[in-house]
C-alpha atoms as a PDB file:
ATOM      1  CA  UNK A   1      93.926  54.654 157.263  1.00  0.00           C
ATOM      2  CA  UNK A   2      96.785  52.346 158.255  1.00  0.00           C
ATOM      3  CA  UNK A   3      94.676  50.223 159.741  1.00  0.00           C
ATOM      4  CA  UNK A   4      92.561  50.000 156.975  1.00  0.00           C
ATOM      5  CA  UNK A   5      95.688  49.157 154.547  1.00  0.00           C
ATOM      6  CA  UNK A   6      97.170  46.748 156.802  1.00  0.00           C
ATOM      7  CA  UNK A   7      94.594  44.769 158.491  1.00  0.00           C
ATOM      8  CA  UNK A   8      96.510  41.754 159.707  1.00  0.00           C
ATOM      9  CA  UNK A   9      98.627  44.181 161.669  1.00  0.00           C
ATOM     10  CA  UNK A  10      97.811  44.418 165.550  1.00  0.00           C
ATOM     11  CA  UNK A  11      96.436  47.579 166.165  1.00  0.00           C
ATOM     12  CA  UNK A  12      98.689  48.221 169.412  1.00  0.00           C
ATOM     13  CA  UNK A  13     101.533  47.844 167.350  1.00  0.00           C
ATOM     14  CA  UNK A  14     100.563  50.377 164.667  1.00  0.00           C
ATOM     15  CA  UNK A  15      99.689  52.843 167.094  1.00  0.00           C
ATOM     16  CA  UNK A  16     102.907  52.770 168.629  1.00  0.00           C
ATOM     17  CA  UNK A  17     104.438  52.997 165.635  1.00  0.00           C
ATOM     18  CA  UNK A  18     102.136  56.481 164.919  1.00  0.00           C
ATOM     19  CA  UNK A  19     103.161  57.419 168.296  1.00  0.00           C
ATOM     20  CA  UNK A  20     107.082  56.908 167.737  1.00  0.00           C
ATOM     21  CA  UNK A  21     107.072  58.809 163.987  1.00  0.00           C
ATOM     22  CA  UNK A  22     104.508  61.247 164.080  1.00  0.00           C
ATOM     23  CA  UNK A  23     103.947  60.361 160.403  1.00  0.00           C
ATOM     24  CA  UNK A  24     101.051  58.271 158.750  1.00  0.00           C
ATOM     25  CA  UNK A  25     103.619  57.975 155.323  1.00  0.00           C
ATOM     26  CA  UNK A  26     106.357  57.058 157.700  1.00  0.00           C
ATOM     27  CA  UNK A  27     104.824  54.237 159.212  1.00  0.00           C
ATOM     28  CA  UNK A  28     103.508  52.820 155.865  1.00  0.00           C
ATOM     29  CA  UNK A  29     107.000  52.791 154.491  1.00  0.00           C
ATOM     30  CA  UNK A  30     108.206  50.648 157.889  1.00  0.00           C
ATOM     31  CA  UNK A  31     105.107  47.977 157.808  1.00  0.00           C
ATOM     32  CA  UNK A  32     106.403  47.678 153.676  1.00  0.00           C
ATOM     33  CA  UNK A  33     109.802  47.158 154.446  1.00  0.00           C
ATOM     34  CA  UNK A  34     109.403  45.533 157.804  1.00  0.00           C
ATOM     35  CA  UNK A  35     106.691  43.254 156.852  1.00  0.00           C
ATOM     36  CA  UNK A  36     104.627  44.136 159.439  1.00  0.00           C
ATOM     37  CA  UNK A  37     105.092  46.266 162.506  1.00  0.00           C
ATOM     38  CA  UNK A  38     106.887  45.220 166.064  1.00  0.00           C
ATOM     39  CA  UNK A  39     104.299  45.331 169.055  1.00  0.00           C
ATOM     40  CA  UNK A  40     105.386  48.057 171.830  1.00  0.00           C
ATOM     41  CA  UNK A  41     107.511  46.731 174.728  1.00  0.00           C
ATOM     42  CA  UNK A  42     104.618  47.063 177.054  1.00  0.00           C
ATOM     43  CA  UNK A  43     101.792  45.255 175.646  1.00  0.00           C
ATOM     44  CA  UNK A  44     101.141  41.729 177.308  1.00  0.00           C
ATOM     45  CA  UNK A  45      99.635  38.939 175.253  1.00  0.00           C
ATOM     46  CA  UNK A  46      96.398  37.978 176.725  1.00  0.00           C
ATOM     47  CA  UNK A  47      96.168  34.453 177.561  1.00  0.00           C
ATOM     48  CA  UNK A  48      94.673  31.906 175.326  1.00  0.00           C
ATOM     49  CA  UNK A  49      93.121  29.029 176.208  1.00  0.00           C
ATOM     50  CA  UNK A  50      94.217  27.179 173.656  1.00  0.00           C
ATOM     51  CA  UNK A  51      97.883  27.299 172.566  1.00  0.00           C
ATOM     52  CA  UNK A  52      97.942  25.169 169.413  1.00  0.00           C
ATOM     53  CA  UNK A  53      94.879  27.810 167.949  1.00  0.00           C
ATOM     54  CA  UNK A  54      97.706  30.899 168.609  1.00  0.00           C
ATOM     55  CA  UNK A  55     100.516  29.464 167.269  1.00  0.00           C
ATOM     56  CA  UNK A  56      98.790  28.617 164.214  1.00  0.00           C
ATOM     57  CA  UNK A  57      96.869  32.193 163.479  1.00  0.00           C
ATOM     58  CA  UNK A  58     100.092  33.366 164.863  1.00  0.00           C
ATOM     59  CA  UNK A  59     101.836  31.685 161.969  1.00  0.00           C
ATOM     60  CA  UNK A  60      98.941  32.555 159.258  1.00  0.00           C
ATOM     61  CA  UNK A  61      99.240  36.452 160.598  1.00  0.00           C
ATOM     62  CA  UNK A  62     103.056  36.141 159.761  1.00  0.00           C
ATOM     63  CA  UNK A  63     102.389  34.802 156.339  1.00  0.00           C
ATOM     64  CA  UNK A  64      99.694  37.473 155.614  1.00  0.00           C
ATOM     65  CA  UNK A  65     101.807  40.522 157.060  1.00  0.00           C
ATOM     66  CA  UNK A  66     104.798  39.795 154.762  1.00  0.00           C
ATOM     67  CA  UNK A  67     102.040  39.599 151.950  1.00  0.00           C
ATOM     68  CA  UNK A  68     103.061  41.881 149.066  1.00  0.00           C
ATOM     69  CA  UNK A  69     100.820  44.964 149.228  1.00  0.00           C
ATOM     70  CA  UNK A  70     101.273  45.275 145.108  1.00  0.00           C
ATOM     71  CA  UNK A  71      99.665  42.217 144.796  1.00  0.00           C
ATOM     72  CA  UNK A  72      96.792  42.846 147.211  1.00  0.00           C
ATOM     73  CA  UNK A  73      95.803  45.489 145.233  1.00  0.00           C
ATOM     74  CA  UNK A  74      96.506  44.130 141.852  1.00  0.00           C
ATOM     75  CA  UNK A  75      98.994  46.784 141.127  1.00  0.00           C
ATOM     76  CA  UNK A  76     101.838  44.476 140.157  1.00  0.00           C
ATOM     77  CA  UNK A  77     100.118  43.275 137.229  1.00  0.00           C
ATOM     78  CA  UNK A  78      99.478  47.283 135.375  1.00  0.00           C
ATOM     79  CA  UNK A  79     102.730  49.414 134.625  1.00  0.00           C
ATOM     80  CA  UNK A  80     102.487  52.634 137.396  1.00  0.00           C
ATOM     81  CA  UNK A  81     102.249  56.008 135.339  1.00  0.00           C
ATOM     82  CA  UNK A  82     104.115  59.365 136.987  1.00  0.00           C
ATOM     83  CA  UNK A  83     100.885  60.755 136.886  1.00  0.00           C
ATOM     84  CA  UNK A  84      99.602  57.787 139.256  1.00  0.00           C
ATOM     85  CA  UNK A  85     102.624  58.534 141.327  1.00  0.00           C
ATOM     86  CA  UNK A  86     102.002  62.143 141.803  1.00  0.00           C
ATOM     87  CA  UNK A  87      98.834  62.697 141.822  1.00  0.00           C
ATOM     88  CA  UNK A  88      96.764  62.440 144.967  1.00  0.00           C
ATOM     89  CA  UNK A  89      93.112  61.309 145.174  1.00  0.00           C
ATOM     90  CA  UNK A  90      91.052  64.422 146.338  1.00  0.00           C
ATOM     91  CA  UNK A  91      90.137  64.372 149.632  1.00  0.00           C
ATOM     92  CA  UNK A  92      85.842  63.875 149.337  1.00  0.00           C
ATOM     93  CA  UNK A  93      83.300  62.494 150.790  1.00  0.00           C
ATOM     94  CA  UNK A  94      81.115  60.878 148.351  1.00  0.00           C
ATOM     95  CA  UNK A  95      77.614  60.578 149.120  1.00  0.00           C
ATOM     96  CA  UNK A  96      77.218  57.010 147.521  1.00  0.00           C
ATOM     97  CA  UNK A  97      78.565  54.140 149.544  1.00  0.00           C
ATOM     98  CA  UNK A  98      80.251  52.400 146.576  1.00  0.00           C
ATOM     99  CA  UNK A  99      81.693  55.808 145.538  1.00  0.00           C
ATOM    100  CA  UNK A 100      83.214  56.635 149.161  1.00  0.00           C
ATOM    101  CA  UNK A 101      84.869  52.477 148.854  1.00  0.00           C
ATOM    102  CA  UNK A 102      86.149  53.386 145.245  1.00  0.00           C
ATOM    103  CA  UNK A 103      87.964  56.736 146.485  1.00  0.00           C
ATOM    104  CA  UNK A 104      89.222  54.770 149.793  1.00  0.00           C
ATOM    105  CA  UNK A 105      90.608  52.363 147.444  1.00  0.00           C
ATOM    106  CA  UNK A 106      92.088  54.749 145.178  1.00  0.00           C
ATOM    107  CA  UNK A 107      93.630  56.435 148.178  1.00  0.00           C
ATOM    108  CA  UNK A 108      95.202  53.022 149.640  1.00  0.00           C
ATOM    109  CA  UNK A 109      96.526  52.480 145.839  1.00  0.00           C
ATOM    110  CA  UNK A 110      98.196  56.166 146.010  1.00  0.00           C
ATOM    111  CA  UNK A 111      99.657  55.590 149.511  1.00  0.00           C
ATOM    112  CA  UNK A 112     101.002  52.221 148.543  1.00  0.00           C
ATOM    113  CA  UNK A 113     102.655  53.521 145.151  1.00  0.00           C
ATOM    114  CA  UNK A 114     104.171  56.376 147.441  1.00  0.00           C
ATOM    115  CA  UNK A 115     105.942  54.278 149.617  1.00  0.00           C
ATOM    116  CA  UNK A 116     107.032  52.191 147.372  1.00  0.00           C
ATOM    117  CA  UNK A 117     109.019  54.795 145.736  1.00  0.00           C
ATOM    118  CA  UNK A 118     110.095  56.294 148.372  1.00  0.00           C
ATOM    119  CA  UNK A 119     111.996  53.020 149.260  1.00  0.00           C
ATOM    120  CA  UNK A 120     113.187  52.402 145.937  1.00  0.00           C
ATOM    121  CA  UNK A 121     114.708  56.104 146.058  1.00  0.00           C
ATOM    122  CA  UNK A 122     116.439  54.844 149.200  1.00  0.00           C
ATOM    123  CA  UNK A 123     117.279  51.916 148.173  1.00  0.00           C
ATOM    124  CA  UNK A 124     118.991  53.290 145.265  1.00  0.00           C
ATOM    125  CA  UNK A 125     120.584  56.325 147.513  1.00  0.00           C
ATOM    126  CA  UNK A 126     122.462  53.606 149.349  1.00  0.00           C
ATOM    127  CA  UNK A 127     123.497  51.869 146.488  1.00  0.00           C
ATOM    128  CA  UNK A 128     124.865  54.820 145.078  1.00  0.00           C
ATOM    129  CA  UNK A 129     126.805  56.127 148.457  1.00  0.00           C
ATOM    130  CA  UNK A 130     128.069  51.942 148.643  1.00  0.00           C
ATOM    131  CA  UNK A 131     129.391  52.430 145.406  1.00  0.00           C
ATOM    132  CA  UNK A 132     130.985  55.811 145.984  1.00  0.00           C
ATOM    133  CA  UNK A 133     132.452  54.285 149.430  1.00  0.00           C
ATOM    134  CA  UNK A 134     133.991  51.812 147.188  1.00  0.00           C
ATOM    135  CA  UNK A 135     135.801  54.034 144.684  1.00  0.00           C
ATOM    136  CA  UNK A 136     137.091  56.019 147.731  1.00  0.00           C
ATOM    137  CA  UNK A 137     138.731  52.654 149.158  1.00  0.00           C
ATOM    138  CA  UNK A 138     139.935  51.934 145.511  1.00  0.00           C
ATOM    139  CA  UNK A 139     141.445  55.064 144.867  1.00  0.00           C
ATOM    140  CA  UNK A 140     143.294  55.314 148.656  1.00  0.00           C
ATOM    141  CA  UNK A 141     144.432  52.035 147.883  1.00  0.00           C
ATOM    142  CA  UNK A 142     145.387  53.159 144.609  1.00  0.00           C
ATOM    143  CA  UNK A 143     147.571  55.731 146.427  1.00  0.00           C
ATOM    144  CA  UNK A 144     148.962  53.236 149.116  1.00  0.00           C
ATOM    145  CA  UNK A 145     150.510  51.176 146.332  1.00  0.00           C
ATOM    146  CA  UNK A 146     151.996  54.064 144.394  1.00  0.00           C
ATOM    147  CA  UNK A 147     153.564  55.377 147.760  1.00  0.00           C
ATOM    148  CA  UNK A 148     154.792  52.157 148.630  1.00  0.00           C
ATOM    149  CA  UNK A 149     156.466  51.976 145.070  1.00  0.00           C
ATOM    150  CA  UNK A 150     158.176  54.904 145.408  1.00  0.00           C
ATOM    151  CA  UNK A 151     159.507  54.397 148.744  1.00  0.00           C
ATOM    152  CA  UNK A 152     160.888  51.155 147.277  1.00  0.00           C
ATOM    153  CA  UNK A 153     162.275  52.876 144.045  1.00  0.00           C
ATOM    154  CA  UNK A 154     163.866  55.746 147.160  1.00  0.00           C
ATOM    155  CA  UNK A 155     165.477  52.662 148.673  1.00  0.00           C
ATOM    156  CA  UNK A 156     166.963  51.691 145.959  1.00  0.00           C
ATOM    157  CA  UNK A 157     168.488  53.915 144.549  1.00  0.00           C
ATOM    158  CA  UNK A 158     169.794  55.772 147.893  1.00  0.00           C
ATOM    159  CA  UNK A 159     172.726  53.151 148.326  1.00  0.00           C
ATOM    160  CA  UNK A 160     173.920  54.185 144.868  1.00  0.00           C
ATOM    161  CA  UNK A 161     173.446  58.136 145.523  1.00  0.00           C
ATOM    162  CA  UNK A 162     175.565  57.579 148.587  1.00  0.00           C
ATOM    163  CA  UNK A 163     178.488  55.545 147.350  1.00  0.00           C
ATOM    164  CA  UNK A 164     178.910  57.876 144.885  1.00  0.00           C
ATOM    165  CA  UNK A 165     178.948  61.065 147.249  1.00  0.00           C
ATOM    166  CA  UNK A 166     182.587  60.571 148.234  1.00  0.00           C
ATOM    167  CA  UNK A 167     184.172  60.051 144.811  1.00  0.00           C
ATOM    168  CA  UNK A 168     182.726  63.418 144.265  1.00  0.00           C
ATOM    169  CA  UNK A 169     183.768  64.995 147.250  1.00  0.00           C
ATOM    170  CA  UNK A 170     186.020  67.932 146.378  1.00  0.00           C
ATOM    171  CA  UNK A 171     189.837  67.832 147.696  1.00  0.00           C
ATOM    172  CA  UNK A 172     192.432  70.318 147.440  1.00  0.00           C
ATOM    173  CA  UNK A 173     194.700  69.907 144.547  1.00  0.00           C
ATOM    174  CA  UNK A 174     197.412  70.576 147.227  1.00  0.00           C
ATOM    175  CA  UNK A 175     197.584  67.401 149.118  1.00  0.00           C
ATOM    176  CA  UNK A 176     200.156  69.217 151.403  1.00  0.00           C
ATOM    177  CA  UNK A 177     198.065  71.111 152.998  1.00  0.00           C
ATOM    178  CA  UNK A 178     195.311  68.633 154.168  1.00  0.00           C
ATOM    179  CA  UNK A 179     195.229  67.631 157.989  1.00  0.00           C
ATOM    180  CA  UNK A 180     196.070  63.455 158.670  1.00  0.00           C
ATOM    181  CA  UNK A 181     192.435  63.260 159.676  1.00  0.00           C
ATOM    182  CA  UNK A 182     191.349  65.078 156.288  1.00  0.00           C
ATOM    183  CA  UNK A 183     193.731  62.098 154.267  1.00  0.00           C
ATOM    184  CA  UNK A 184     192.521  59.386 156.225  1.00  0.00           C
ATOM    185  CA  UNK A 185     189.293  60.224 154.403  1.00  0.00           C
ATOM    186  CA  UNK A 186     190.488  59.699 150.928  1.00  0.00           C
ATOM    187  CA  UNK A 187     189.073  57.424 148.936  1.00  0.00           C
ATOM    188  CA  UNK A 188     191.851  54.715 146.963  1.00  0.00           C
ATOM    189  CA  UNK A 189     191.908  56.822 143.750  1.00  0.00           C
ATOM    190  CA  UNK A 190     192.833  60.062 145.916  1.00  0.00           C
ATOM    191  CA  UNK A 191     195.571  58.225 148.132  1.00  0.00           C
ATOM    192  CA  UNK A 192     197.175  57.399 144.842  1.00  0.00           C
ATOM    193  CA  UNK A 193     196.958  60.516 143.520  1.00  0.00           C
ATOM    194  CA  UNK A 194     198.392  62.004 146.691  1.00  0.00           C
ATOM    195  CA  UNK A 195     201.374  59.211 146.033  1.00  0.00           C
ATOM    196  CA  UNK A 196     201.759  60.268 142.554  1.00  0.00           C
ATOM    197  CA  UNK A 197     202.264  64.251 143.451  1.00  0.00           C
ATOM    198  CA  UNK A 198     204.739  63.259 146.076  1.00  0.00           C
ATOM    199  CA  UNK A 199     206.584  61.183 143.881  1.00  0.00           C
ATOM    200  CA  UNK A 200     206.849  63.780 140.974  1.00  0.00           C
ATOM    201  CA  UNK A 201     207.711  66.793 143.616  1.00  0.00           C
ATOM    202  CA  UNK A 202     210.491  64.588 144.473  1.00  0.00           C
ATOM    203  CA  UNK A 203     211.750  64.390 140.899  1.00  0.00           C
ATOM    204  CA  UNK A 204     211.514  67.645 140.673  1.00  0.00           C
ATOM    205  CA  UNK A 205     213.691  68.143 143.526  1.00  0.00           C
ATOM    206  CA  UNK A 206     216.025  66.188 142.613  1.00  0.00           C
ATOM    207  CA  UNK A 207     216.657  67.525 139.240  1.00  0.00           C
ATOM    208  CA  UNK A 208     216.841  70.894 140.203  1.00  0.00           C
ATOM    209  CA  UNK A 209     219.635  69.624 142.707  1.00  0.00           C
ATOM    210  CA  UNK A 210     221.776  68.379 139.716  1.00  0.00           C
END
């Protein structure tokens, strides 16, 4: 059958193909995207005699293998139905010549149409996992930026929170009883008001004297 639908392909190198896959579907869909089919590792040219005559049906093979299989069987030019795309040609064997051809045909057509969905279904699978790759790396980048922001916006406004921190420090009203290591600590504001009890406890004094 694969032979049959690919004719320009060397038969060693779709039967290692079979081999490798197991699957006749399988190794449709690699000679359509592939173009053709890579011969095994083992197999040795045999020698031509004439090297200008291989290169050039080497080179017309080429050009026929990457032919589009559609087009070989005119089914380009007619819109594909779903019923064309899942519906198999029985499996028959006609008893008229031309009939057996026209179901062989029909079968290659089927085959063809199934691969060719099958790759646009993974074509479009990968599309669709590319696309949610990239809304992943949008959205982590997304996140990046925020964090970044808000480490800035942190580093900011830490040099204000701690400035700030000793004006609010609580002191005891009694600057009497604070240790020198406890005033040395003062900020300007509380050294003055320390000066300003002082000063008004010595008044006080004083009067109470008189």
């Amino acid at each position: 059958m694969v032979r049959s639908m690919f004719p320009d392909i060397p038969t060693p190198a779709i039967v290692a193909d079979l081999q490798r896959t197991g699957s006749v579907e399988t190794t449709v869909e690699n000679a359509l995207r592939m173009g053709g089919l890579p011969m095994p590792a083992n197999h040795q040219n045999s020698p031509s005699p004439n090297n200008g005559t291989t290169s050039g049906s080497s080179t017309a093979r080429k050009a026929v293998t990457h032919t589009n299989l559609l087009q070989r069987y005119d089914l380009d030019s007619q819109p594909i139905s779903d019923e064309q795309q899942l519906t198999e040609p029985p499996k028959v064997w006609e008893a008229s010549p031309d009939k057996r051809q026209e179901m062989l045909r029909k079968r290659k057509e089927f085959m063809v149409i199934q691969a060719r969905k099958k790759l646009e279904e993974r074509i479009l699978q990968q599309q669709q996992q590319q696309q949610q790759q990239q809304q992943q790396q949008q959205q982590q980048q997304q996140q990046q930026q925020q964090q970044q922001q808000q480490q800035q916006l942190n580093e900011i406004s830490a040099p204000e929170h701690s400035s700030s921190t000793p004006s609010e420090k609580k002191v005891p009203d009694n600057f009497d009883e604070m240790t020198v290591e406890e005033l040395n600590t003062l900020t300007a504001e509380q050294r003055r008001r320390h000066m300003l009890q002082a000063f008004s406890r010595r008044n006080n004094s004083s009067e109470e004297g008189q």
